[in-house]
Protein backbone atom coordinates (compact mmCIF):
# COMPACT_ATOMS: atom_id res chain seq x y z
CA UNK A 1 7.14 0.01 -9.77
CA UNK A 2 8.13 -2.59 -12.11
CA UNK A 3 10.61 -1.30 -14.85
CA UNK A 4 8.90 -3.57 -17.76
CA UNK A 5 6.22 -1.64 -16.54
CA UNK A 6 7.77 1.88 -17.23
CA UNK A 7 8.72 2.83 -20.62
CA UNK A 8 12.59 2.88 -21.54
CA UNK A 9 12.29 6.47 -21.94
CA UNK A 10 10.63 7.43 -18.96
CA UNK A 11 13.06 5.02 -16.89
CA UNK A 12 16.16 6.86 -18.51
CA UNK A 13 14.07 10.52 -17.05
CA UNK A 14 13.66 9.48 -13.72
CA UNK A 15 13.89 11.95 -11.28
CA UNK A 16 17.43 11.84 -8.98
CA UNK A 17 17.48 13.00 -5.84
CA UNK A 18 15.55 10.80 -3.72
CA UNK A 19 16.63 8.94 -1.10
CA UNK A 20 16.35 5.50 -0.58
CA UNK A 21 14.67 5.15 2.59
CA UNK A 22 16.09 3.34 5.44
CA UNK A 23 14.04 0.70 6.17
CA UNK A 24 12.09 -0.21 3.10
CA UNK A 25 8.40 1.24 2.97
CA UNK A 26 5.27 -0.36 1.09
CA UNK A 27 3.24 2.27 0.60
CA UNK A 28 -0.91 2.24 0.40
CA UNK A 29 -3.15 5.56 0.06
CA UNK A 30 -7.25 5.27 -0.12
CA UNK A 31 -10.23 3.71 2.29
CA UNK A 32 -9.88 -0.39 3.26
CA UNK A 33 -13.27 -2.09 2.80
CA UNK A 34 -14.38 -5.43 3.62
CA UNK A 35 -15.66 -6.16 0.65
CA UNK A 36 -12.64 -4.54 -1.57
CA UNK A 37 -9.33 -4.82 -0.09
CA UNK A 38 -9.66 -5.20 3.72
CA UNK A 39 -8.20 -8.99 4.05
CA UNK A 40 -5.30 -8.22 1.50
CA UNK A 41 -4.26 -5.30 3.95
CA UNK A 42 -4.73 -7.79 7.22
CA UNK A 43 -2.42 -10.10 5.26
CA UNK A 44 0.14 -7.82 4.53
CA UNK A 45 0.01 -6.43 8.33
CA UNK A 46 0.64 -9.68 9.63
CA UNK A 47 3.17 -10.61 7.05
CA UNK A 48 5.68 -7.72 7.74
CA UNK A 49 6.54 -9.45 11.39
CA UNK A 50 7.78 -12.36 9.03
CA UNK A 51 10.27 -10.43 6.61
CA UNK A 52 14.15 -10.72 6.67
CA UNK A 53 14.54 -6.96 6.86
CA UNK A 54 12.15 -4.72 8.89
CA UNK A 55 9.60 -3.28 6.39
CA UNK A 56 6.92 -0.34 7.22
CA UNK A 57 3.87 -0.31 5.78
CA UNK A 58 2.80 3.70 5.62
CA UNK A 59 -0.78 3.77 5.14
CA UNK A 60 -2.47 7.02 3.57
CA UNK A 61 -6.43 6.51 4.48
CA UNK A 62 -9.37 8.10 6.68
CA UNK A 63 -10.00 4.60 7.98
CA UNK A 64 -9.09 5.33 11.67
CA UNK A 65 -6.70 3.58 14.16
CA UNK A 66 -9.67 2.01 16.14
CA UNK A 67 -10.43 0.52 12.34
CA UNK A 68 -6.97 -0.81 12.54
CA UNK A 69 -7.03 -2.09 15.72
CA UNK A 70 -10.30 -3.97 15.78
CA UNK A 71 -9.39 -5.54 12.09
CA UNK A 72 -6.34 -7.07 13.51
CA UNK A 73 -4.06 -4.85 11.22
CA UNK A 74 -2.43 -2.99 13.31
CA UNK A 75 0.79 -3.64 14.57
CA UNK A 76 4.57 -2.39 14.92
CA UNK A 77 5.26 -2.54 11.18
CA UNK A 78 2.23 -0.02 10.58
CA UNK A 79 1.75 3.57 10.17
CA UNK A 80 -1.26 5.06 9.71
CA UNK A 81 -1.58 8.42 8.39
CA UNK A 82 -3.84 11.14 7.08
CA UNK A 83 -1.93 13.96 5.01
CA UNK A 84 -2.76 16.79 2.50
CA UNK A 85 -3.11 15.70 -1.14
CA UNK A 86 0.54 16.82 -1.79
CA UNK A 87 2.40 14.93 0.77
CA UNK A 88 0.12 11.32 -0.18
CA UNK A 89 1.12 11.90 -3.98
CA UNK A 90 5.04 12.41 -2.94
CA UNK A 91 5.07 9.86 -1.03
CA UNK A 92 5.12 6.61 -3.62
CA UNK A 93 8.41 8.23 -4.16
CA UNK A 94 9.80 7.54 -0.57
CA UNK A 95 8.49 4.04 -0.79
CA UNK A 96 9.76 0.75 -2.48
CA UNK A 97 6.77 -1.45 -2.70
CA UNK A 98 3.25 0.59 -4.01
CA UNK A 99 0.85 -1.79 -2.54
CA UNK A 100 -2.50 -1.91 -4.49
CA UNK A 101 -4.77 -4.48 -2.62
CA UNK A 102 -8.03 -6.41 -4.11
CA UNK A 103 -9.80 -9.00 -1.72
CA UNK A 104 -8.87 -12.34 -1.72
CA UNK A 105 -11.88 -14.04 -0.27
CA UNK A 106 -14.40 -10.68 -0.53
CA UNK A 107 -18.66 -11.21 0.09
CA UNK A 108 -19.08 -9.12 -3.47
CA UNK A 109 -16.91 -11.39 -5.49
CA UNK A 110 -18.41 -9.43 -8.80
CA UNK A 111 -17.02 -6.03 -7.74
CA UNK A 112 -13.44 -7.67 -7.34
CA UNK A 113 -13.55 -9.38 -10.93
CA UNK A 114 -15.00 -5.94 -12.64
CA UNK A 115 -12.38 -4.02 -11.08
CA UNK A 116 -9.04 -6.68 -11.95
CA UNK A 117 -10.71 -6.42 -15.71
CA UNK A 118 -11.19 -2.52 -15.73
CA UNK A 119 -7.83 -2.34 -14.77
């Protein structure tokens, strides 16, 4: 989370208590599609391999393992999980990079642009 993102006021109300994790986590929840966000994920897999300090990448989704595999995005760095509602919304809290992926090079270039401006 960026903090010019975050009000003052909210910044100053942060919850305490959490702990930093080890290793630092980027954290993803929701599908991977080609057409949305699957080479942005693919890039960030085979990024983490090139970082100064060993980074996880948790990733909350239904897409499976075998997706992983056979997308070339799955590697040491990775972590692919499936967890109740609860545990998927705590975890952003755990992490120190919220990863929200669009395409880069996607075959429905008009579903990329709509979502960057409805955002």
């Amino acid at each position: 989370m960026l903090a010019h993102a975050v009000s003052q006021v909210d910044l100053e109300n942060a919850p305490e208590g959490v702990e930093p994790p080890q290793s630092p986590i980027s954290h993803f929840a929701g599908s991977i599609y080609e057409m949305m966000n699957q080479d942005a994920v693919a890039n960030l897999a085979r990024c983490l391999a090139l970082c100064q300090k060993p980074v996880r990448f948790a990733c909350y989704t239904p897409n499976t393992l075998g997706f992983f595999s056979r997308s070339g995005m799955m590697n040491e760095h990775v972590r692919v999980l499936f967890a109740p509602k609860d545990e998927v919304m705590q975890a952003p809290r755990s992490s120190s990079i919220v990863f929200l992926p669009l395409a880069f090079h996607s075959p429905n270039h008009l579903e990329i642009c709509v979502s960057v401006w409805l955002s």
